[in-house]
Protein backbone atom coordinates (compact mmCIF):
# COMPACT_ATOMS: atom_id res chain seq x y z
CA UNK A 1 -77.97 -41.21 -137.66
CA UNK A 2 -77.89 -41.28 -141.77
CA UNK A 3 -80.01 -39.02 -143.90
CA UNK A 4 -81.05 -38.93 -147.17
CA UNK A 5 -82.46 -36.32 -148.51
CA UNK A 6 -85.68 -35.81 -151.13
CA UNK A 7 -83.88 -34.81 -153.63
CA UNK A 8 -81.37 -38.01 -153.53
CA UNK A 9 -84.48 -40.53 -152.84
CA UNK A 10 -85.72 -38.84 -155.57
CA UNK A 11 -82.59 -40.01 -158.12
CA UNK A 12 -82.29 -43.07 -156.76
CA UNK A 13 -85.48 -44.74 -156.77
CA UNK A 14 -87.13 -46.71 -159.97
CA UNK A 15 -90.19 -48.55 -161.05
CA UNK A 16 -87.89 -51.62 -161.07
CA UNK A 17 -86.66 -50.98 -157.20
CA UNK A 18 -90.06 -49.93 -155.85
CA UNK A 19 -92.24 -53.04 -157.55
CA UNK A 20 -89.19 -55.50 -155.88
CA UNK A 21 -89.33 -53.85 -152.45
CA UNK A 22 -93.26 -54.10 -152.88
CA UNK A 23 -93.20 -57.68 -153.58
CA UNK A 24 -91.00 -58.48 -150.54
CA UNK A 25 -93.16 -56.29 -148.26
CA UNK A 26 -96.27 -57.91 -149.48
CA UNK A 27 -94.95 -61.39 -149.01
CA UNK A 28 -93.30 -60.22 -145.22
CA UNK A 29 -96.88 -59.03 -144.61
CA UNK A 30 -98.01 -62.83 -144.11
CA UNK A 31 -95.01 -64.01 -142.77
CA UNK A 32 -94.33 -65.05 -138.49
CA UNK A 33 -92.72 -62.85 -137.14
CA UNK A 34 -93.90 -59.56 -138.77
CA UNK A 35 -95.97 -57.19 -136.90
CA UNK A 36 -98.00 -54.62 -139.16
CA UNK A 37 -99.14 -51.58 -136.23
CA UNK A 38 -102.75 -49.97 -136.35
CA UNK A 39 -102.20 -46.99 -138.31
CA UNK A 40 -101.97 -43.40 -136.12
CA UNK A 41 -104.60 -41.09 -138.46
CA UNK A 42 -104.15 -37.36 -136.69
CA UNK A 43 -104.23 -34.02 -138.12
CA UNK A 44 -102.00 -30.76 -137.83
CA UNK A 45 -103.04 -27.52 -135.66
CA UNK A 46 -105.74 -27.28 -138.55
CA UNK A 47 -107.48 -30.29 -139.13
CA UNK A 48 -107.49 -29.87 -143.15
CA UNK A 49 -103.68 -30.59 -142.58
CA UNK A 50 -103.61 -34.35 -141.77
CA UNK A 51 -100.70 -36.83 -141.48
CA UNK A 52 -100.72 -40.97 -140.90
CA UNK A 53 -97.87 -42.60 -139.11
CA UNK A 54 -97.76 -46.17 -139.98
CA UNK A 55 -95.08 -48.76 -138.29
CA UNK A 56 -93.88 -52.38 -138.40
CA UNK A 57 -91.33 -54.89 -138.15
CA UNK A 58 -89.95 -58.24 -139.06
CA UNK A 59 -87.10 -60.28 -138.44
CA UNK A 60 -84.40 -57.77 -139.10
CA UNK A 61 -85.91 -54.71 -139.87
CA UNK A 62 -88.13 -52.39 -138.22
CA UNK A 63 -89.60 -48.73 -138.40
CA UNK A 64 -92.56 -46.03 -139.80
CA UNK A 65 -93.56 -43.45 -142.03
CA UNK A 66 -95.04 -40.76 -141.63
CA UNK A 67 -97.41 -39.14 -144.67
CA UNK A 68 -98.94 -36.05 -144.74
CA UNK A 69 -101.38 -34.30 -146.94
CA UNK A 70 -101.41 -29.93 -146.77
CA UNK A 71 -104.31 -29.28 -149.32
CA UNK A 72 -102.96 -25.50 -149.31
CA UNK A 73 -99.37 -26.45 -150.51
CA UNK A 74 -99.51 -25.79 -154.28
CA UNK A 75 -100.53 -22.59 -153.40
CA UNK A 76 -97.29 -22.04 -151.68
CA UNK A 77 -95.73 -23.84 -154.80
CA UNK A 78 -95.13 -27.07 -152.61
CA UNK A 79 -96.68 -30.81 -153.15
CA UNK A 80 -99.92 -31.18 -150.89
CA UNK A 81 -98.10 -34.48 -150.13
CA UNK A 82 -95.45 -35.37 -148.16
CA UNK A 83 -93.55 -38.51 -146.89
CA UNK A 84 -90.56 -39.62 -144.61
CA UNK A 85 -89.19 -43.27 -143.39
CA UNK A 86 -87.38 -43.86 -140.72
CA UNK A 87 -85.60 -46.95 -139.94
CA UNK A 88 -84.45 -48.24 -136.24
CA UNK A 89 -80.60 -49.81 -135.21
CA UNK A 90 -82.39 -52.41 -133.40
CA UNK A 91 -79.47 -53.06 -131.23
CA UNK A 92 -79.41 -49.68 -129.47
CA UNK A 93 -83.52 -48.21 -129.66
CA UNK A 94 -81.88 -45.27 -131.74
CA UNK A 95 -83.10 -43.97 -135.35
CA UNK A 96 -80.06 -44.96 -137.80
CA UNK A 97 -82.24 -43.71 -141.39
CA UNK A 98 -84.41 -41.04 -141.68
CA UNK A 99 -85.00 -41.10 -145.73
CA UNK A 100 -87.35 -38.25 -147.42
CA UNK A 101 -89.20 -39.89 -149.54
CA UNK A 102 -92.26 -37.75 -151.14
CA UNK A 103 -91.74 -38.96 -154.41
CA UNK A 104 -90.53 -42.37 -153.09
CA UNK A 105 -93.62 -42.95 -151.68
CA UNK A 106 -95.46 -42.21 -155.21
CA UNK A 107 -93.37 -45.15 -157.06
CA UNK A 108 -94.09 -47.21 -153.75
CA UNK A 109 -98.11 -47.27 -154.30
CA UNK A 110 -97.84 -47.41 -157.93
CA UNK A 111 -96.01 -50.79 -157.34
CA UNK A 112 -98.10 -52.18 -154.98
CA UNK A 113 -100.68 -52.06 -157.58
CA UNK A 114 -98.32 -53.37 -160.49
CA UNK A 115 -97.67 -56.20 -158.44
CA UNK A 116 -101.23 -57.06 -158.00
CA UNK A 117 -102.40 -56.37 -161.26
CA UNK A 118 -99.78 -58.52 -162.74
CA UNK A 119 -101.28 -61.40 -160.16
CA UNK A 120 -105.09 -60.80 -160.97
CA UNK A 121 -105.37 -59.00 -164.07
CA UNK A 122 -105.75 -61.28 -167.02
CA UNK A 123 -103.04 -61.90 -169.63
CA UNK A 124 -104.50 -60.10 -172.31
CA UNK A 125 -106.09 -57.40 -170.39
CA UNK A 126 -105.14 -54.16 -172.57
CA UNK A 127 -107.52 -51.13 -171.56
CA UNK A 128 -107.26 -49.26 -168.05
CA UNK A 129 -110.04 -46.99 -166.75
CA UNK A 130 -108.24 -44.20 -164.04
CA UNK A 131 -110.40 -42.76 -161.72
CA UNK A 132 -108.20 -39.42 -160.68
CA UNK A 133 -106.08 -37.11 -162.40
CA UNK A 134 -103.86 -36.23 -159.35
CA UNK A 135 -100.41 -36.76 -158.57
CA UNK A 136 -100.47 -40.71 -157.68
CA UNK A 137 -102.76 -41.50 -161.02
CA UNK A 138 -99.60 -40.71 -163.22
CA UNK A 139 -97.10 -43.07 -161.35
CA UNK A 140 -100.29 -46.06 -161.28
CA UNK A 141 -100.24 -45.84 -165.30
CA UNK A 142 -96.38 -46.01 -165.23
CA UNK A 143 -96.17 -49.00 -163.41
CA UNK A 144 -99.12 -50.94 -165.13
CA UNK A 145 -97.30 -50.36 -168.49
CA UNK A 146 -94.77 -52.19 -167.02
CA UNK A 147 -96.80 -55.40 -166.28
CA UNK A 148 -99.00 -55.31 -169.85
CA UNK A 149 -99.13 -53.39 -173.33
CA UNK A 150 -102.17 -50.86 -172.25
CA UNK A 151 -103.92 -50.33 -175.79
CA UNK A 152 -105.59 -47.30 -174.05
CA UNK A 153 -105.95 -45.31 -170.72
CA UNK A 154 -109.81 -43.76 -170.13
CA UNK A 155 -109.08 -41.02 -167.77
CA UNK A 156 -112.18 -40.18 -165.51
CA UNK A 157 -111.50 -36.87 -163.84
CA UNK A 158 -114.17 -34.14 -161.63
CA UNK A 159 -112.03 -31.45 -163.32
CA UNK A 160 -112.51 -31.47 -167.04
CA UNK A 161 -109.11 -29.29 -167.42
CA UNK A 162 -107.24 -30.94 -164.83
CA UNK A 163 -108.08 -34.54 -166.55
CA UNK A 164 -107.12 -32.93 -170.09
CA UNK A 165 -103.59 -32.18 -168.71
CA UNK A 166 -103.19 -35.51 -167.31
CA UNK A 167 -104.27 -37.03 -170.54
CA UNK A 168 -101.56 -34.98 -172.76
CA UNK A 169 -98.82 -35.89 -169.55
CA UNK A 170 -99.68 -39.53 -170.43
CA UNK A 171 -99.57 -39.16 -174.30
CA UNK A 172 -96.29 -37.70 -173.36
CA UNK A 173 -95.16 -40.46 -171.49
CA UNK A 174 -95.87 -42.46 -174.19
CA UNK A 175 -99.44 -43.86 -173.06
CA UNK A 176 -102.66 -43.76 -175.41
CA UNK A 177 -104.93 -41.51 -173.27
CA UNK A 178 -108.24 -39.83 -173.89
CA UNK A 179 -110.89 -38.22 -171.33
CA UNK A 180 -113.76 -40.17 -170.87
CA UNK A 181 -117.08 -40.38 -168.50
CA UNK A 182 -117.21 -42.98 -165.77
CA UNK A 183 -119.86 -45.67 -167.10
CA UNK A 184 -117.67 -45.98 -170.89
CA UNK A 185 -114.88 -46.27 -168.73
CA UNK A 186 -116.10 -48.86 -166.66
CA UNK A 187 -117.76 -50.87 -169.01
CA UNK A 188 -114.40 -50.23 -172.22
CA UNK A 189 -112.01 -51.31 -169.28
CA UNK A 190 -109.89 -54.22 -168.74
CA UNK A 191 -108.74 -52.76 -165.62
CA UNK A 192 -109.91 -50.46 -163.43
CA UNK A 193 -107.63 -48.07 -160.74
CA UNK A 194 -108.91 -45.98 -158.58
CA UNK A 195 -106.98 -43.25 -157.18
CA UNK A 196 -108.91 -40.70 -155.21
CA UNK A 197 -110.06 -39.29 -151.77
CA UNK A 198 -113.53 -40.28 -152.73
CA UNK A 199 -116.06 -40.87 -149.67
CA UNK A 200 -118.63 -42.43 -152.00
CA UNK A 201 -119.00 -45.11 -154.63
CA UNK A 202 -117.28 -43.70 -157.99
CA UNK A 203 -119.38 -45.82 -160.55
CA UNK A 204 -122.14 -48.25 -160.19
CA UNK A 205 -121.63 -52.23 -159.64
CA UNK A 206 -123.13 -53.04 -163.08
CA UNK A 207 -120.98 -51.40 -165.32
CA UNK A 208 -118.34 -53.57 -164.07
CA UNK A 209 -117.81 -56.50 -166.70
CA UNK A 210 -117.11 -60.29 -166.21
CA UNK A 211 -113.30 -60.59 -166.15
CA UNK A 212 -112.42 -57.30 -164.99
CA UNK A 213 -109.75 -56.17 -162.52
CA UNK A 214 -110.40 -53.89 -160.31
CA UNK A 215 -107.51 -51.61 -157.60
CA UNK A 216 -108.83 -49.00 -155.52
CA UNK A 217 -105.37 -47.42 -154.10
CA UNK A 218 -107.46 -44.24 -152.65
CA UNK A 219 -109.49 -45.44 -149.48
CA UNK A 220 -106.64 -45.35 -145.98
CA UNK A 221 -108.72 -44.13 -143.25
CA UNK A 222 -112.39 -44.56 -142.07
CA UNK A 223 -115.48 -42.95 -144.29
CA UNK A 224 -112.97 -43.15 -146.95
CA UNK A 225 -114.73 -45.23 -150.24
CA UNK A 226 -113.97 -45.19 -153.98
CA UNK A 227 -116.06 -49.07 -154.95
CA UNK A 228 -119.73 -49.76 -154.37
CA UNK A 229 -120.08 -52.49 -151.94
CA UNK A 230 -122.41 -54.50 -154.49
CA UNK A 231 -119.36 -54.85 -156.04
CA UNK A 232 -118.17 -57.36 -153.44
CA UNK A 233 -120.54 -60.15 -154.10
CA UNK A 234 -119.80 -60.46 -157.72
CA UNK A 235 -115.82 -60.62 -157.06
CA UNK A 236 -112.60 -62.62 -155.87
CA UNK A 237 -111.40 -60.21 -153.06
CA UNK A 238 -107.79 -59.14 -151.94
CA UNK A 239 -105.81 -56.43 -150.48
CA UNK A 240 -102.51 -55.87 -148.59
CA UNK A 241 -102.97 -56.35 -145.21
CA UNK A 242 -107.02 -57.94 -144.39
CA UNK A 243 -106.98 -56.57 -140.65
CA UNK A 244 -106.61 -52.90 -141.31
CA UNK A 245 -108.26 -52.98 -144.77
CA UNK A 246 -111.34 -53.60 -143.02
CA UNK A 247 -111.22 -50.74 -140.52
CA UNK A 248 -109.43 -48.23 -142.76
CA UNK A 249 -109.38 -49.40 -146.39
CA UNK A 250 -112.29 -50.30 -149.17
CA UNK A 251 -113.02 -53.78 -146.78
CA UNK A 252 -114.58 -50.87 -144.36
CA UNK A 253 -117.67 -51.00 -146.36
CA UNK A 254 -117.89 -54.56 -146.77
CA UNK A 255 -120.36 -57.06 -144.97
CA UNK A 256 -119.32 -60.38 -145.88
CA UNK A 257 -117.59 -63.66 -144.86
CA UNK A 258 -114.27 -61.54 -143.57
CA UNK A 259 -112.19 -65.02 -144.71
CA UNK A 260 -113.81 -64.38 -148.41
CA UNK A 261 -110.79 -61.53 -148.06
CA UNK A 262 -107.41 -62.68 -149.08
CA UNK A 263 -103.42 -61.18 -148.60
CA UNK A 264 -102.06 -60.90 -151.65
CA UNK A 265 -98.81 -62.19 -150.38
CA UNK A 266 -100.73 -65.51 -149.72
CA UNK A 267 -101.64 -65.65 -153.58
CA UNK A 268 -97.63 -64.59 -154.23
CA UNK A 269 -96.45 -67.67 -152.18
CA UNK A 270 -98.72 -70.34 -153.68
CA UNK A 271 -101.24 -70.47 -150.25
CA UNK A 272 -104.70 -68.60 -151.82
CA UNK A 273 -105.43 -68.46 -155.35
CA UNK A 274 -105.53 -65.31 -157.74
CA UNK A 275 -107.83 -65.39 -160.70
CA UNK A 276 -110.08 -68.72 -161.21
CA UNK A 277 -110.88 -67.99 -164.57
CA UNK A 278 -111.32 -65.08 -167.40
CA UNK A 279 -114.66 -64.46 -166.05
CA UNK A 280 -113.84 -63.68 -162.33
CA UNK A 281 -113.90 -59.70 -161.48
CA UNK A 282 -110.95 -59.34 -159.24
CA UNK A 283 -110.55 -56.89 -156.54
CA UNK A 284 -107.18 -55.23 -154.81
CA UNK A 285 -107.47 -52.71 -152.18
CA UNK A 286 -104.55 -51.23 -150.96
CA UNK A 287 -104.52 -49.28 -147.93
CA UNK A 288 -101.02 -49.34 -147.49
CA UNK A 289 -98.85 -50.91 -144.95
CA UNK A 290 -95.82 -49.52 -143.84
CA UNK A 291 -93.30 -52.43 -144.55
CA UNK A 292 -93.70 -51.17 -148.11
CA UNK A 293 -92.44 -48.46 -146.89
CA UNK A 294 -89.65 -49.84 -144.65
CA UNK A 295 -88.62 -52.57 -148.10
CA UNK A 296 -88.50 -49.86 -150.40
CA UNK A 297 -86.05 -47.90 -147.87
CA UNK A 298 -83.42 -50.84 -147.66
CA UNK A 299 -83.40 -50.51 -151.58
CA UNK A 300 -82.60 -46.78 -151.39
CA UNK A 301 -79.69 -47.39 -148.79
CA UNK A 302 -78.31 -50.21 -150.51
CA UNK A 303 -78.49 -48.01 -153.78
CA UNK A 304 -77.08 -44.77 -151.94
CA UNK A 305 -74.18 -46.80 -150.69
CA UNK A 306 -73.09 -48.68 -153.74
């Protein structure tokens, strides 16, 4: 058995690495052969502590990942959030990786949106509304500056001093920022990311303008909800993986046509369209799949052993 640890995960991964490895694992996703696994949602001795094992394979790889989330870490001076991959020898049943990969798994949602942005969003979309100030919403603006020229970033946060520290982080980074409330930011924006834990609608359906994109990264496990559902009849919908989107992500809370719900690694291989026209409001939810996970670890161990 190999092992990397967090800190050299940490070193080795990139914006560039994690938005190919997404990419592949988003096109795998719709592929024969691959098996994405219902997602294990449990919780430690206290059931504030929770953790998500997620697992799948495809031609020649296979494995899981295991997330957790300790609300009462950065009291202890530790991330609330944690990750690890590990990857099967498929020839003998035994684990051969087991990769540490908390801030891995940060770049590995972040890209997951880039690479569906860059699909949906339109050309000239410049302005991004954030719902979230916490640690994924950083790594989300990151990679989006990657796909366009953001103009501005409209930061909607609960804590006013938590969002004003986020904003000066992305002015640092390099990223026009300013605090702002949730129906300017909605109705200013481009682009719209959610990021949160949020078990109810974050902004109402109507502030949402023709030709919008919209990525809610926050909902992976039932009650879970960051859009309002009269959202879904205005827009073009997508996400990574339609099965378990509609039991655990955003798709939950929608009562549709379930076909009106599209992979987005149909739209990357030329089988469903993206955007119709600048009009269309465009929707991505991304409850994450595990051979994002699995991808962006055959990165790291090619990178590790170069």
């Amino acid at each position: 058995m190999k092992f990397m640890s967090e800190e050299q995960s940490a070193a080795l991964i990139t914006h560039e690495i994690a938005f190919e490895a997404a990419r592949e694992a988003l096109i795998a996703a719709v592929e024969s052969g691959t098996q994405v696994f219902p997602a294990v949602i449990a919780h430690g001795s206290s059931p504030q502590n929770r953790f998500t094992v997620k697992s799948g394979s495809t031609q020649d790889l296979a494995g899981l990942k295991i997330g957790s989330f300790w609300p009462g870490n950065p009291d202890k001076g530790l991330p609330r959030h944690n990750s690890i991959t590990l990857l099967f020898d498929q020839e003998v049943g035994r684990i051969e990786w087991v990769i540490e990969s908390g801030k891995v798994n940060a770049y590995r949602t972040a890209a997951v949106d880039a690479v569906a942005t860059d699909l949906l969003a339109r050309r000239d979309a410049a302005t991004i509304a954030i719902f979230g100030a916490g640690n994924q919403a950083l790594y989300e603006c990151q990679a989006l500056a990657r796909m366009r020229p953001l103009a501005r970033v409209l930061v909607v946060a609960r804590d006013g001093g938590r969002g004003a520290q986020f904003v000066a982080d992305l002015i640092g980074h390099g990223i026009p920022a300013a605090l702002c409330d949730a129906e300017q930011a909605c109705r200013s924006a481009d682009i719209v990311i959610t990021a949160t834990p949020a078990r109810a609608p974050l902004f109402d359906a109507e502030w949402i303008q023709p030709g919008t994109h919209i990525s809610a990264m926050g909902s992976d496990a039932a009650g879970k909800q960051e859009l309002p559902p009269a959202l879904f009849d205005r827009a073009r919908l997508f996400c990574d993986l339609p099965a378990q989107s509609r039991i655990i992500g955003e798709y939950q809370h929608f009562e549709g046509d379930p076909a009106r719900i599209n992979a987005i690694g149909d739209v990357l291989q030329g089988k469903a369209q993206g955007r119709h026209g600048p009009d269309d409001i465009t929707i991505f939810d991304s409850s994450g799949i595990s051979l994002q996970d699995i991808y962006t670890a055959r990165h790291l161990i090619a990178a590790f052993e170069s």
